[in-house]
Protein backbone atom coordinates (compact mmCIF):
# COMPACT_ATOMS: atom_id res chain seq x y z
CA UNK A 1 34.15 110.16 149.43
CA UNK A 2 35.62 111.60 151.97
CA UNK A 3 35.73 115.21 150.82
CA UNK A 4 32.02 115.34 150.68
CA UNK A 5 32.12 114.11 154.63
CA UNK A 6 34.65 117.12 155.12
CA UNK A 7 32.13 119.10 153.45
CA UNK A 8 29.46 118.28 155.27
CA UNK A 9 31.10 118.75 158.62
CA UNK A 10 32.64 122.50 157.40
CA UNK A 11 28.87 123.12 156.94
CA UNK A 12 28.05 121.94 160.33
CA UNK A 13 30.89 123.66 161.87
CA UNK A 14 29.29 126.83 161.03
CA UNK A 15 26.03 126.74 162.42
CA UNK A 16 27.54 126.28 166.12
CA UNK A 17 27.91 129.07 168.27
CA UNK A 18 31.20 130.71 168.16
CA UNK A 19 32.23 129.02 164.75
CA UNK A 20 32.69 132.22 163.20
CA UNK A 21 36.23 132.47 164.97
CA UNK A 22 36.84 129.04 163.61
CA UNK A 23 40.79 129.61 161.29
CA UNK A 24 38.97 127.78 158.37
CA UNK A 25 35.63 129.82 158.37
CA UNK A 26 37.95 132.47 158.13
CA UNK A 27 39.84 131.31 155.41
CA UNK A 28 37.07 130.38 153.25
CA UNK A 29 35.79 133.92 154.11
CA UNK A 30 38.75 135.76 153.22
CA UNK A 31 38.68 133.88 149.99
CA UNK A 32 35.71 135.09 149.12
CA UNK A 33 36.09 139.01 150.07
CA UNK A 34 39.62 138.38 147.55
CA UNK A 35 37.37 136.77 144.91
CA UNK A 36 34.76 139.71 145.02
CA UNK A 37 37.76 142.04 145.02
CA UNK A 38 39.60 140.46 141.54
CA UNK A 39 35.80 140.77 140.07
CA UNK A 40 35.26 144.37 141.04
CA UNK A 41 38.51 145.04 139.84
CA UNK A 42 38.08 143.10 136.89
CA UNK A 43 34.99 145.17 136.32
CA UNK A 44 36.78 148.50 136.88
CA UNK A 45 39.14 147.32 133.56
CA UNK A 46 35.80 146.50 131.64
CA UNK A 47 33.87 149.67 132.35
CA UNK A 48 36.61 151.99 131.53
CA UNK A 49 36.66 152.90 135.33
CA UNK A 50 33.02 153.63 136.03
CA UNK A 51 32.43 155.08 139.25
CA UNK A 52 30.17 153.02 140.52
CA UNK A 53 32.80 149.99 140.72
CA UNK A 54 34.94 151.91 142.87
CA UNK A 55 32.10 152.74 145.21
CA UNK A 56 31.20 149.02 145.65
CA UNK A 57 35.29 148.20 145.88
CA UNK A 58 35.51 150.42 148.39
CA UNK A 59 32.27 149.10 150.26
CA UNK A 60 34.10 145.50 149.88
CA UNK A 61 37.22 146.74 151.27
CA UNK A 62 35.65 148.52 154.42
CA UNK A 63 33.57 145.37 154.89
CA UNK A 64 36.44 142.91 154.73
CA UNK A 65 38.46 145.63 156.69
CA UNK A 66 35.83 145.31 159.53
CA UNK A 67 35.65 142.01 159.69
CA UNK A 68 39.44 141.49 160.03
CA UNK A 69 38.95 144.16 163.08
CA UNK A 70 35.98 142.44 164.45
CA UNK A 71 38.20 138.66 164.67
CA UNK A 72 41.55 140.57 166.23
CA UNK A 73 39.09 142.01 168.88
CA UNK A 74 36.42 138.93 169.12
CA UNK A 75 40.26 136.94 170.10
CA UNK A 76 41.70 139.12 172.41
């Protein structure tokens, strides 16, 4: 029972002001940028390297890429 309280607190966490510096917002949200990535890449396998994919991988990576920049600047 207790993850569900951790749960609910993570969820709390990042509604405050300032939580989006918070090391496991960050974590969760570099999980998620590497999970898109395996898909798209996955994808790029699938569709015999449609074009498309690598225009939305490369979206993804300048995303994650600027959101990497905006925490090193946001911290110092």
């Amino acid at each position: 029972m207790t993850d569900g309280a951790n749960e609910g607190s993570f969820f709390a966490d990042i509604l405050k002001p300032g939580s989006s510096l918070h090391p496991q917002f960050l974590f969760v949200l570099d999980l998620t940028f590497a999970s898109l990535l395996f898909i798209l890449l996955s994808l790029v396998v699938l569709t015999s390297g449609n074009l498309h994919i690598f225009a939305l991988i490369a979206i993804e990576l300048g995303l994650w890429v600027s959101v990497k920049w905006y925490r090193s600047t946001a911290c110092s």
